[in-house]
PDB file of N, CA and C in Angstrom:
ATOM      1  N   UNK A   1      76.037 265.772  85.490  1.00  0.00           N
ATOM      2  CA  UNK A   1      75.209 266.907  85.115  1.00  0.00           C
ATOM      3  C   UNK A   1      73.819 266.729  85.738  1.00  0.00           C
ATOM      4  N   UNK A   2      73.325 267.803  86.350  1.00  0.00           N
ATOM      5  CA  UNK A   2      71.960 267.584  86.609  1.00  0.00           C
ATOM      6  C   UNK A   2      70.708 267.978  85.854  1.00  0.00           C
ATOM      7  N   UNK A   3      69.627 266.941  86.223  1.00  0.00           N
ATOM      8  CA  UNK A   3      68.341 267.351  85.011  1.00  0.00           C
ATOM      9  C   UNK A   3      67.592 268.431  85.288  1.00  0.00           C
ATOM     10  N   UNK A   4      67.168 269.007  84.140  1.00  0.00           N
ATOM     11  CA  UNK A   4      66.379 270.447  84.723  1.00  0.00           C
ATOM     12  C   UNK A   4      65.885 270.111  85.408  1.00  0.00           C
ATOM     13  N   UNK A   5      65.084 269.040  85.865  1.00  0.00           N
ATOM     14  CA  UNK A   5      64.352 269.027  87.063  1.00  0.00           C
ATOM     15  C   UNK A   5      64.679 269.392  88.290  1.00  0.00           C
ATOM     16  N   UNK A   6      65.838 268.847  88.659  1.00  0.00           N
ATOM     17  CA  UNK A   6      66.549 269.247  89.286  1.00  0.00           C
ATOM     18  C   UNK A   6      67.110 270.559  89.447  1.00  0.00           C
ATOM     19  N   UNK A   7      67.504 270.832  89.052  1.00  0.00           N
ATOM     20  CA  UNK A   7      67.685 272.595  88.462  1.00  0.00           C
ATOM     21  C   UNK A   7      66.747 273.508  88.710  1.00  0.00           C
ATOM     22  N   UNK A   8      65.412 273.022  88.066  1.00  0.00           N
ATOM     23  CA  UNK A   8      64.222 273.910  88.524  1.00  0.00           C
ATOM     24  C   UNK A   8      63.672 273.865  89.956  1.00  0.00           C
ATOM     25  N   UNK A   9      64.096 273.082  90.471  1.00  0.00           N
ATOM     26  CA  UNK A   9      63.438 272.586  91.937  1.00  0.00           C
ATOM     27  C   UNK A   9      63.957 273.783  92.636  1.00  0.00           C
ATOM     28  N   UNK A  10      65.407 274.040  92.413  1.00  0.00           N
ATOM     29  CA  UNK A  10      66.359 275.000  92.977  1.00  0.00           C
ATOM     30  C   UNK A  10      65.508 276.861  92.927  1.00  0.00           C
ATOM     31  N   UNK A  11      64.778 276.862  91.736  1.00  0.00           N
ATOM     32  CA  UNK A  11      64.395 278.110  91.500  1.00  0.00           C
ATOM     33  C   UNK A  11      62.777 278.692  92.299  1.00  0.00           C
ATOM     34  N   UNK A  12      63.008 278.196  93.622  1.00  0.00           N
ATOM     35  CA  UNK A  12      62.036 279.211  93.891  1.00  0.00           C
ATOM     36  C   UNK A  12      61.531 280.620  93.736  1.00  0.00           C
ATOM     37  N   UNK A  13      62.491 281.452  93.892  1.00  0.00           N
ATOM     38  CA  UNK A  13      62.205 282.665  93.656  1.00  0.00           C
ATOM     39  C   UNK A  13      61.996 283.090  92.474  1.00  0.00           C
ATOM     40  N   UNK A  14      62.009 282.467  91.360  1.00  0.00           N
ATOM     41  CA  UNK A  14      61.580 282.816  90.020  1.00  0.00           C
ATOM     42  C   UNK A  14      59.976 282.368  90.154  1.00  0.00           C
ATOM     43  N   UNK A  15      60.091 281.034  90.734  1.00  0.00           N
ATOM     44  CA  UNK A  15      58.536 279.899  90.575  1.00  0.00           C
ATOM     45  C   UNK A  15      57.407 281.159  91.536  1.00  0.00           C
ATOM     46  N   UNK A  16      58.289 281.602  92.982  1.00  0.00           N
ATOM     47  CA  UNK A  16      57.254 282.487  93.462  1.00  0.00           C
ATOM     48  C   UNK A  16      56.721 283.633  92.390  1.00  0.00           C
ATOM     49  N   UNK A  17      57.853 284.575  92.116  1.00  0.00           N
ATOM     50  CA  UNK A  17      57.177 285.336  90.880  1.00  0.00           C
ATOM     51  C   UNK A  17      56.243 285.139  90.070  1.00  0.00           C
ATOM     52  N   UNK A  18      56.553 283.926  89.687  1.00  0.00           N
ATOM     53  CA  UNK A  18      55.416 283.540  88.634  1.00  0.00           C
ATOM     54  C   UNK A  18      53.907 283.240  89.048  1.00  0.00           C
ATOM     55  N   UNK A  19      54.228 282.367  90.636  1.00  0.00           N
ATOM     56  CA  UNK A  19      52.854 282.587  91.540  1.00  0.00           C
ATOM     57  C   UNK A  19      52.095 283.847  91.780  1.00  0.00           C
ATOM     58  N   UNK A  20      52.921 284.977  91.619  1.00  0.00           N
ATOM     59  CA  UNK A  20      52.842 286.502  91.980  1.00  0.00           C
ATOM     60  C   UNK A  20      51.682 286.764  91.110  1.00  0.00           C
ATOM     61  N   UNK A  21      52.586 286.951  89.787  1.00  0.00           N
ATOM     62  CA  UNK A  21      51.498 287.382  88.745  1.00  0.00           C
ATOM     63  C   UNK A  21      50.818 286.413  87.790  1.00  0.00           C
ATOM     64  N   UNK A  22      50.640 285.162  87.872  1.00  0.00           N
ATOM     65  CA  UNK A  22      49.903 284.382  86.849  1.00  0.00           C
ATOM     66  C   UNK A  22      48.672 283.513  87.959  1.00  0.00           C
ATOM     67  N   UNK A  23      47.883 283.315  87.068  1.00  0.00           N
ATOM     68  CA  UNK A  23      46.817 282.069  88.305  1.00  0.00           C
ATOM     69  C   UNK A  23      47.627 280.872  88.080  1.00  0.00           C
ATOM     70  N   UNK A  24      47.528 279.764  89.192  1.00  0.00           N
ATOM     71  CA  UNK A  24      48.181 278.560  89.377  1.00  0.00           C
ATOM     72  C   UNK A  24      48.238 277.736  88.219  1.00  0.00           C
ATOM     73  N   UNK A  25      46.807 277.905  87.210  1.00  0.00           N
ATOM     74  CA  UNK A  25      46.934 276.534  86.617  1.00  0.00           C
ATOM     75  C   UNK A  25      48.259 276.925  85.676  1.00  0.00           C
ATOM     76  N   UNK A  26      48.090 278.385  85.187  1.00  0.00           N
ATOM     77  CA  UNK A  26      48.728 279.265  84.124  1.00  0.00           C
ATOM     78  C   UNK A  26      50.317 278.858  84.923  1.00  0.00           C
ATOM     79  N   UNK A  27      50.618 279.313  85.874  1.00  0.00           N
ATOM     80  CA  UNK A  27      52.029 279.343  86.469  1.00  0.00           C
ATOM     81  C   UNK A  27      52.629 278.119  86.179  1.00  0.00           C
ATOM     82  N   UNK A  28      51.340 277.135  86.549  1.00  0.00           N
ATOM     83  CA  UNK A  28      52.253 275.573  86.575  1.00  0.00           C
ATOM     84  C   UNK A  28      52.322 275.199  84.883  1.00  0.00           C
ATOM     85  N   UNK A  29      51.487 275.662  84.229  1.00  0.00           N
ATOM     86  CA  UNK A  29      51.903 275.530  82.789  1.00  0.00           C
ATOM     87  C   UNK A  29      52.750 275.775  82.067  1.00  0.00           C
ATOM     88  N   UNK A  30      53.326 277.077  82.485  1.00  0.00           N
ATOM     89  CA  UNK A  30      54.429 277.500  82.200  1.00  0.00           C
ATOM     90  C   UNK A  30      56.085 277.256  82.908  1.00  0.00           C
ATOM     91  N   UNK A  31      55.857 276.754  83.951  1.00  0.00           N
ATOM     92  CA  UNK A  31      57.013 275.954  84.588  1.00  0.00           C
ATOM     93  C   UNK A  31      57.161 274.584  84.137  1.00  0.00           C
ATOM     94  N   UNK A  32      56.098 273.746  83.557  1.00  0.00           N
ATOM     95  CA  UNK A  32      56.475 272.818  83.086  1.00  0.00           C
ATOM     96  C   UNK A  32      57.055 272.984  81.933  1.00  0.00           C
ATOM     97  N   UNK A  33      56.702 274.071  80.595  1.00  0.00           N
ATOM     98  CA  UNK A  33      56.839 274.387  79.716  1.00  0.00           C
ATOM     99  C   UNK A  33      58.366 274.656  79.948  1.00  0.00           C
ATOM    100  N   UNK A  34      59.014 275.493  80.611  1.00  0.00           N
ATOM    101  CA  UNK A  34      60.264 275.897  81.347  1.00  0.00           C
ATOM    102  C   UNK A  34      61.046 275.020  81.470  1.00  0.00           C
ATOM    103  N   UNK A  35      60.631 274.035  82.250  1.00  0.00           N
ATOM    104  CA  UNK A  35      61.390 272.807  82.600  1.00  0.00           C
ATOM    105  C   UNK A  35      61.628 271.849  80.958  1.00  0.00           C
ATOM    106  N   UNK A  36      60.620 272.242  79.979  1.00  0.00           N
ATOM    107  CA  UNK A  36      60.968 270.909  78.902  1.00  0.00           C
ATOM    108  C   UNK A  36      62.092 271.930  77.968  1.00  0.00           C
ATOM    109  N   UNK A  37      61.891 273.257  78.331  1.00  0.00           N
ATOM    110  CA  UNK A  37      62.818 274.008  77.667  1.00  0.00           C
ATOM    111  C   UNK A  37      64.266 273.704  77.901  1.00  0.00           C
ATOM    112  N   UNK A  38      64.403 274.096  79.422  1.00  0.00           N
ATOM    113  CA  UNK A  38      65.819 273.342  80.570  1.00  0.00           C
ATOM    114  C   UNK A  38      66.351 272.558  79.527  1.00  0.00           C
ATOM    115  N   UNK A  39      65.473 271.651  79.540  1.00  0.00           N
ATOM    116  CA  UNK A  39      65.941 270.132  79.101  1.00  0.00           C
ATOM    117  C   UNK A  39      66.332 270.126  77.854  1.00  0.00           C
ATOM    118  N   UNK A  40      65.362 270.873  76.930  1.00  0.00           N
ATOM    119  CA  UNK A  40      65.946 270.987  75.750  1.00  0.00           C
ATOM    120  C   UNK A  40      67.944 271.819  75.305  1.00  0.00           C
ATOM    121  N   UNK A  41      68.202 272.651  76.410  1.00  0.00           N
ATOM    122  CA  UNK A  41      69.002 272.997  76.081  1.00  0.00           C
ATOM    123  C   UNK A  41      69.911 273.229  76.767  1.00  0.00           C
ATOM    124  N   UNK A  42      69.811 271.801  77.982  1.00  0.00           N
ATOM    125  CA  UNK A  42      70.919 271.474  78.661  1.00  0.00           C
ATOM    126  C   UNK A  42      71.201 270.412  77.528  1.00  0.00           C
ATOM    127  N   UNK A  43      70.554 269.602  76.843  1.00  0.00           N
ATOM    128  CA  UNK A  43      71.118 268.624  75.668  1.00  0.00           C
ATOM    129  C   UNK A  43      71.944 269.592  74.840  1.00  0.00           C
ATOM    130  N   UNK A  44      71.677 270.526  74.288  1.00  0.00           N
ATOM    131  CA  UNK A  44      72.416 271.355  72.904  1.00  0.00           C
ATOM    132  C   UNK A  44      73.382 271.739  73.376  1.00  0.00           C
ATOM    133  N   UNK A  45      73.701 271.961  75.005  1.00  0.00           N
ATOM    134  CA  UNK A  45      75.338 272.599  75.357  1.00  0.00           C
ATOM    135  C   UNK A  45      75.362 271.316  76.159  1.00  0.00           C
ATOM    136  N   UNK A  46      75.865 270.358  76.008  1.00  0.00           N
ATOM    137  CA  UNK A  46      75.575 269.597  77.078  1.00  0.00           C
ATOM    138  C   UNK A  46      77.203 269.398  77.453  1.00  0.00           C
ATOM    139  N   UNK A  47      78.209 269.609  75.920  1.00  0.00           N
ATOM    140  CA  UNK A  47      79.759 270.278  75.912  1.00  0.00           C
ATOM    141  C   UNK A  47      80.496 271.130  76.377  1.00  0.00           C
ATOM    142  N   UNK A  48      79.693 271.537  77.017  1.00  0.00           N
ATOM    143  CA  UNK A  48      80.170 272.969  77.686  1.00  0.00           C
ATOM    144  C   UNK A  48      81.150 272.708  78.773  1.00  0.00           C
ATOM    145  N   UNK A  49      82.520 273.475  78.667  1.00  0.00           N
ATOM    146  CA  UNK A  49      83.439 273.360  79.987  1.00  0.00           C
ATOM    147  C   UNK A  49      83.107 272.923  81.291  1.00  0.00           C
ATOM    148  N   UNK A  50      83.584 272.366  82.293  1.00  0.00           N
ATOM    149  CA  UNK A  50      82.959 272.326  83.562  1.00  0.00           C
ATOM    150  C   UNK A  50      82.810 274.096  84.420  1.00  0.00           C
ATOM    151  N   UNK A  51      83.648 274.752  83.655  1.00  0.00           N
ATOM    152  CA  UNK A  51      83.393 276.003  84.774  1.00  0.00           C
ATOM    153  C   UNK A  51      82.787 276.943  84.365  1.00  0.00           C
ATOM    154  N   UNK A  52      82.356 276.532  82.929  1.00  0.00           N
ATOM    155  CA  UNK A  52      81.088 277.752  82.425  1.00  0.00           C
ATOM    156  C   UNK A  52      80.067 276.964  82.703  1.00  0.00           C
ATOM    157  N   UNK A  53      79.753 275.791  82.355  1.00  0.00           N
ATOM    158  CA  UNK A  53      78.580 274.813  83.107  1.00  0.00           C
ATOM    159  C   UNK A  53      77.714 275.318  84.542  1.00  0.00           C
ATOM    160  N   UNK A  54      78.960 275.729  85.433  1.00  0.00           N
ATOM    161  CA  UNK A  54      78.278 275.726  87.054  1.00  0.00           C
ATOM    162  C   UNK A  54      77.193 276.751  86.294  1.00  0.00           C
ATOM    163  N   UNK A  55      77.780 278.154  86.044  1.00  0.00           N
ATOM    164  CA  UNK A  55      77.130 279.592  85.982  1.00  0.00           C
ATOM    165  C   UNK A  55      76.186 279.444  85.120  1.00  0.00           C
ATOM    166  N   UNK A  56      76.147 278.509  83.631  1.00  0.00           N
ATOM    167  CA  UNK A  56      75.232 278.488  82.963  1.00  0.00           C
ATOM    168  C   UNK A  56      74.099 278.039  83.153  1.00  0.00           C
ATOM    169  N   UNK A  57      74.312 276.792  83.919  1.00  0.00           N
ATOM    170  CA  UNK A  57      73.302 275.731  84.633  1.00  0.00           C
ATOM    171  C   UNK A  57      72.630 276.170  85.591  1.00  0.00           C
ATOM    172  N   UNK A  58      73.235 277.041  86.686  1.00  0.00           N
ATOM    173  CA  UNK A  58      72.533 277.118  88.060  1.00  0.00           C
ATOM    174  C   UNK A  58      71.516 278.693  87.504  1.00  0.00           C
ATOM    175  N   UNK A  59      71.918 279.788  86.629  1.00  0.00           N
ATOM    176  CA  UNK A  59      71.555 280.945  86.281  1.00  0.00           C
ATOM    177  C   UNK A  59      70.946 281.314  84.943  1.00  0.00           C
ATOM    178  N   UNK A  60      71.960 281.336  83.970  1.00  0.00           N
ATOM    179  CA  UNK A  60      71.704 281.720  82.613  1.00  0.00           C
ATOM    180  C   UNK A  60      70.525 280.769  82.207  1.00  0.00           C
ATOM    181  N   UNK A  61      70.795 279.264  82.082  1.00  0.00           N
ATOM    182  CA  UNK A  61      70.213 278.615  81.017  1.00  0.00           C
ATOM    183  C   UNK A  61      68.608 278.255  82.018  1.00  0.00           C
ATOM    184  N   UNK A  62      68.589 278.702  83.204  1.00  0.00           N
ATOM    185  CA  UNK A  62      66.998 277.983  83.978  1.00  0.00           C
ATOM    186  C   UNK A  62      66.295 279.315  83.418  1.00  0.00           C
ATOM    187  N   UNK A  63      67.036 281.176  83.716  1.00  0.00           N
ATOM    188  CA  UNK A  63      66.280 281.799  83.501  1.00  0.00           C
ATOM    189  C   UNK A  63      66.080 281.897  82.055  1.00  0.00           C
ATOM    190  N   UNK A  64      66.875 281.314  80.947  1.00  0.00           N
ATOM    191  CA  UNK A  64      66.487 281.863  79.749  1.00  0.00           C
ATOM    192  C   UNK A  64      65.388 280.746  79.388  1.00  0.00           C
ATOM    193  N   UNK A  65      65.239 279.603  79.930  1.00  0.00           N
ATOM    194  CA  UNK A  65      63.651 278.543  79.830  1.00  0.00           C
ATOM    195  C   UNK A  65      62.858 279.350  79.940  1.00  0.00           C
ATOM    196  N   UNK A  66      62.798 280.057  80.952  1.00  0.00           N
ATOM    197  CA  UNK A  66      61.296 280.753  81.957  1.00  0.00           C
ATOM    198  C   UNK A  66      60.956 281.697  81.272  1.00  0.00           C
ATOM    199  N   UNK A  67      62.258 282.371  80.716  1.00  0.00           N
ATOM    200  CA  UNK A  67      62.159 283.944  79.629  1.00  0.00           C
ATOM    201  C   UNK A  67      61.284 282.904  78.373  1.00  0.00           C
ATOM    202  N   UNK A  68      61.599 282.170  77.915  1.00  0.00           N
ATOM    203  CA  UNK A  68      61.233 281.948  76.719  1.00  0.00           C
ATOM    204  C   UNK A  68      60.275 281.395  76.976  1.00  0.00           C
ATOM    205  N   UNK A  69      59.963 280.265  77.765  1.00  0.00           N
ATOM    206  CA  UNK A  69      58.151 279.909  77.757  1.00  0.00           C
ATOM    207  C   UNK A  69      57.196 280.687  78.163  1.00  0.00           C
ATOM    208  N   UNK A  70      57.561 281.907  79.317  1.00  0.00           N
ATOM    209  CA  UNK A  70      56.798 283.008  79.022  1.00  0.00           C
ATOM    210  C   UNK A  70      55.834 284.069  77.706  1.00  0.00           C
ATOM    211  N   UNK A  71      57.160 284.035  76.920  1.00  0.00           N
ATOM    212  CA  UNK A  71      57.112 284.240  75.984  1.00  0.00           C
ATOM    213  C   UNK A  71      56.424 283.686  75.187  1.00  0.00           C
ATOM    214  N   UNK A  72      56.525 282.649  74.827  1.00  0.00           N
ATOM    215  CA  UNK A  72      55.626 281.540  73.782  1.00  0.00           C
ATOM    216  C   UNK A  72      54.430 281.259  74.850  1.00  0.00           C
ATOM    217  N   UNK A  73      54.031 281.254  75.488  1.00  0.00           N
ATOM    218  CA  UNK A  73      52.471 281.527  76.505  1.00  0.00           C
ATOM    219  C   UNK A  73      52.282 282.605  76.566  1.00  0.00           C
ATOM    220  N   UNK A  74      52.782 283.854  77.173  1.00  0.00           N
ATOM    221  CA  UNK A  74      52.173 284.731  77.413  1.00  0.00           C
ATOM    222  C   UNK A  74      52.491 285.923  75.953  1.00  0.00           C
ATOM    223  N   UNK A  75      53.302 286.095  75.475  1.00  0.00           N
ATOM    224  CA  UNK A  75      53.604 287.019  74.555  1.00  0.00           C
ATOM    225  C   UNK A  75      54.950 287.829  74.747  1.00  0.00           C
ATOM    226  N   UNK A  76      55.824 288.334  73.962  1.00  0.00           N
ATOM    227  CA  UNK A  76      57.113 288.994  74.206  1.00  0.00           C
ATOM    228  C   UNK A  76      56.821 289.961  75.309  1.00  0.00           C
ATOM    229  N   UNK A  77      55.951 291.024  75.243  1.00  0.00           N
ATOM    230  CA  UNK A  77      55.598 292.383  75.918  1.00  0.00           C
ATOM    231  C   UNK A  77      55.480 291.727  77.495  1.00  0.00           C
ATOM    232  N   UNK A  78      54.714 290.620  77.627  1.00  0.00           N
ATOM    233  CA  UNK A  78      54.617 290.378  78.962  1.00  0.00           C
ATOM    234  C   UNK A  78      55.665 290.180  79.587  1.00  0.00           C
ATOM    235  N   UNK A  79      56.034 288.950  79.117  1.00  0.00           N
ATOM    236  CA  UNK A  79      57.608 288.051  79.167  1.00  0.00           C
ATOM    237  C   UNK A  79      58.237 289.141  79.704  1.00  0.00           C
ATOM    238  N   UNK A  80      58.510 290.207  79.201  1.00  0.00           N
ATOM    239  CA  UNK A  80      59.834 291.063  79.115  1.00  0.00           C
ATOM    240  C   UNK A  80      58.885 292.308  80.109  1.00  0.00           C
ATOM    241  N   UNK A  81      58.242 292.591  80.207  1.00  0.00           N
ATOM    242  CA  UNK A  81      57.651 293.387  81.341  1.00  0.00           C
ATOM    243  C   UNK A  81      56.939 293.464  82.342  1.00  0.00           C
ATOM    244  N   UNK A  82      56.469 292.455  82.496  1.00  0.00           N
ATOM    245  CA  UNK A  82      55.604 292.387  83.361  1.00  0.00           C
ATOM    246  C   UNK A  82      55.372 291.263  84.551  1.00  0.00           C
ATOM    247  N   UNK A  83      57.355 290.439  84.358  1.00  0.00           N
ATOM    248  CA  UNK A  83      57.206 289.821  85.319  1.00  0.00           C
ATOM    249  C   UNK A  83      58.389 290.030  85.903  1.00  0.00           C
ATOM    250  N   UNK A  84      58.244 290.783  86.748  1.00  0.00           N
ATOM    251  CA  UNK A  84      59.450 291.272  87.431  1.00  0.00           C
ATOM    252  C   UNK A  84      59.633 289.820  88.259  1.00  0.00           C
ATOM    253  N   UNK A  85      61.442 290.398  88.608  1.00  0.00           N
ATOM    254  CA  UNK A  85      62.184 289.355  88.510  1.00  0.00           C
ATOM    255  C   UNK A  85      62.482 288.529  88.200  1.00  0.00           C
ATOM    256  N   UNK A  86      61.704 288.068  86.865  1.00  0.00           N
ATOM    257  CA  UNK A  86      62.808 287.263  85.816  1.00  0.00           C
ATOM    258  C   UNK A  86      62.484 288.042  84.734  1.00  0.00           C
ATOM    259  N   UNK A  87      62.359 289.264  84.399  1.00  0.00           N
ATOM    260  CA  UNK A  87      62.251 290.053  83.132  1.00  0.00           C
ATOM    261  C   UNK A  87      63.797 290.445  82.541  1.00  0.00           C
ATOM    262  N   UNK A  88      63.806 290.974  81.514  1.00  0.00           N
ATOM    263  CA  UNK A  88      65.198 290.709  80.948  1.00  0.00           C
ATOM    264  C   UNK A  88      65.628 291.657  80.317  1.00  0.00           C
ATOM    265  N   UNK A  89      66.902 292.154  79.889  1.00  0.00           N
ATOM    266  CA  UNK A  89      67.055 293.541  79.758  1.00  0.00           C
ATOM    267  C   UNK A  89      67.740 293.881  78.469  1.00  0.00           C
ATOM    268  N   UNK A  90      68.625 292.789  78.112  1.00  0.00           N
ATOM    269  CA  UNK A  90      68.933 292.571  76.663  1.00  0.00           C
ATOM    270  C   UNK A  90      69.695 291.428  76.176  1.00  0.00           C
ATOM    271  N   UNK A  91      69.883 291.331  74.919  1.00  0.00           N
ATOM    272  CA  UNK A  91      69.658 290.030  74.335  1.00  0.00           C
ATOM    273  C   UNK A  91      71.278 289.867  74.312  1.00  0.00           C
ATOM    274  N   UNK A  92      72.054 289.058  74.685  1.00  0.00           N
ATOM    275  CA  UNK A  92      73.290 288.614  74.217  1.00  0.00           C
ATOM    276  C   UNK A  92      73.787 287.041  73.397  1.00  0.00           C
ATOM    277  N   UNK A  93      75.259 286.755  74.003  1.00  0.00           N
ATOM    278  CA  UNK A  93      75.138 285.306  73.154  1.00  0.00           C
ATOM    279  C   UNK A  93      75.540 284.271  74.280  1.00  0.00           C
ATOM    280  N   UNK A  94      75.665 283.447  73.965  1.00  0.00           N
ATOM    281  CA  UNK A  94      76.386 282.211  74.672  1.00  0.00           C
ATOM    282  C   UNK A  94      77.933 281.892  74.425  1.00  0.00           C
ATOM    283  N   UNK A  95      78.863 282.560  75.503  1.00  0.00           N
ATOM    284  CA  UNK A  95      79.761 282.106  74.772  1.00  0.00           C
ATOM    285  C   UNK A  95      80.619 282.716  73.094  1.00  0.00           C
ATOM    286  N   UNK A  96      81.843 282.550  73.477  1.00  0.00           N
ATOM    287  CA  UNK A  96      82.680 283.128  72.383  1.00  0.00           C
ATOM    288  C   UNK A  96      82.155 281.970  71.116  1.00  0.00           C
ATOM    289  N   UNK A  97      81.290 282.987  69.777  1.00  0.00           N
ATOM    290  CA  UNK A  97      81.141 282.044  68.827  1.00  0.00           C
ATOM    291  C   UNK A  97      79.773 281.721  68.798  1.00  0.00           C
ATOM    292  N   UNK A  98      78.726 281.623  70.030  1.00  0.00           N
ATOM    293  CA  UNK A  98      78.042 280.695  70.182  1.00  0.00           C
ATOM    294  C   UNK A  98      76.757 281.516  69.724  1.00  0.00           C
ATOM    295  N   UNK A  99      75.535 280.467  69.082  1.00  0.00           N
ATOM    296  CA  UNK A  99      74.906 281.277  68.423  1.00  0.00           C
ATOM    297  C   UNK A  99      73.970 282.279  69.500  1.00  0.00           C
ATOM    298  N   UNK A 100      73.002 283.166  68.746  1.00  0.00           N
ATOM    299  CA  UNK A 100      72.339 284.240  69.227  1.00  0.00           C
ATOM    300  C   UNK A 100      71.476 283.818  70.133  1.00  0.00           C
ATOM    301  N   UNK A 101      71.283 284.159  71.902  1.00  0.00           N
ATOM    302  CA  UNK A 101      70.526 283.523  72.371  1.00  0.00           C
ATOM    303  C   UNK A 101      68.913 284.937  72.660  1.00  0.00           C
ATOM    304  N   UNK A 102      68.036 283.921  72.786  1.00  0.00           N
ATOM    305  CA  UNK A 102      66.498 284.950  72.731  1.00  0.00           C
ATOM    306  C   UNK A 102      65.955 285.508  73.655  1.00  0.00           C
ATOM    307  N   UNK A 103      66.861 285.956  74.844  1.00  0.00           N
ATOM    308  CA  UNK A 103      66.393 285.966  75.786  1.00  0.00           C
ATOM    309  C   UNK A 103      67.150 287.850  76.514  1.00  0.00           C
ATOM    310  N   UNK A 104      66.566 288.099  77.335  1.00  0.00           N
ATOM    311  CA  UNK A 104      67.141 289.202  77.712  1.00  0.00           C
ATOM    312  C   UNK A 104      67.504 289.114  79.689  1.00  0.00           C
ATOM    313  N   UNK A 105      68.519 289.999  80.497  1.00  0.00           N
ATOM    314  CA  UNK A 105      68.836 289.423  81.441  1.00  0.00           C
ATOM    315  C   UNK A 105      68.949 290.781  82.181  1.00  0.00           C
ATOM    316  N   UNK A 106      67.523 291.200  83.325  1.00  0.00           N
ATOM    317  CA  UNK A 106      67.300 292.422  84.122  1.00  0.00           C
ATOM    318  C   UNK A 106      68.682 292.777  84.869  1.00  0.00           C
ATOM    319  N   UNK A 107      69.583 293.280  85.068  1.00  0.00           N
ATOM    320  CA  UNK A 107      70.103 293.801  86.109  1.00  0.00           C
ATOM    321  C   UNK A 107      69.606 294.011  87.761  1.00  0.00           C
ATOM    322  N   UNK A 108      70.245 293.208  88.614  1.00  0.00           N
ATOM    323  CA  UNK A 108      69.201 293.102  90.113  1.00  0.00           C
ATOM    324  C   UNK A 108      70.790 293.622  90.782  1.00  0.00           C
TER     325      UNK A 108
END
């Protein structure tokens, strides 16, 4: 399994966005914030099948960090509007069973 770090390294085009609209110190605050999120909840599924893993790991679970430390830094309204391309479109779950996740996912 790889560490968010790893994982996040992969996400430029989210990290540019965030260069887009935040000042640097703010951007890098919130990517680190992102990254301890990663981490937090590549541990809580860390069970997860190998072939829901690839999709969750490389997509779902980096953008729902970025959705959510946005969020807890900048505020829901921003989070969810005002940063295009990783803004989010509605809230689903993880998985058959799995609890409610907080995050919403734009259509591109």
């Amino acid at each position: 399994m790889k560490t968010a770090e790893q994982i996040m390294r992969k996400k430029t085009s989210m990290r540019k966005e965030l260069d887009k609209h935040l000042q640097k110190d703010e951007a890098d605050a919130l990517w680190t914030r992102a990254t301890e999120k990663l981490t937090a909840i590549l541990t809580q599924y860390a069970n997860l099948p190998g072939g829901l893993r690839f999709h969750t790991e490389s997509r779902v679970f980096p953008s729902a960090a970025v959705y959510l430390a946005a969020k807890e830094r900048l505020g829901e309204e921003t989070a969810y509007g005002s940063l295009p391309g990783i803004a989010f479109e509605r809230t689903g779950t993880l998985g058959k069973g799995a609890e409610r996740c907080d995050f919403r996912i734009r259509k591109t």
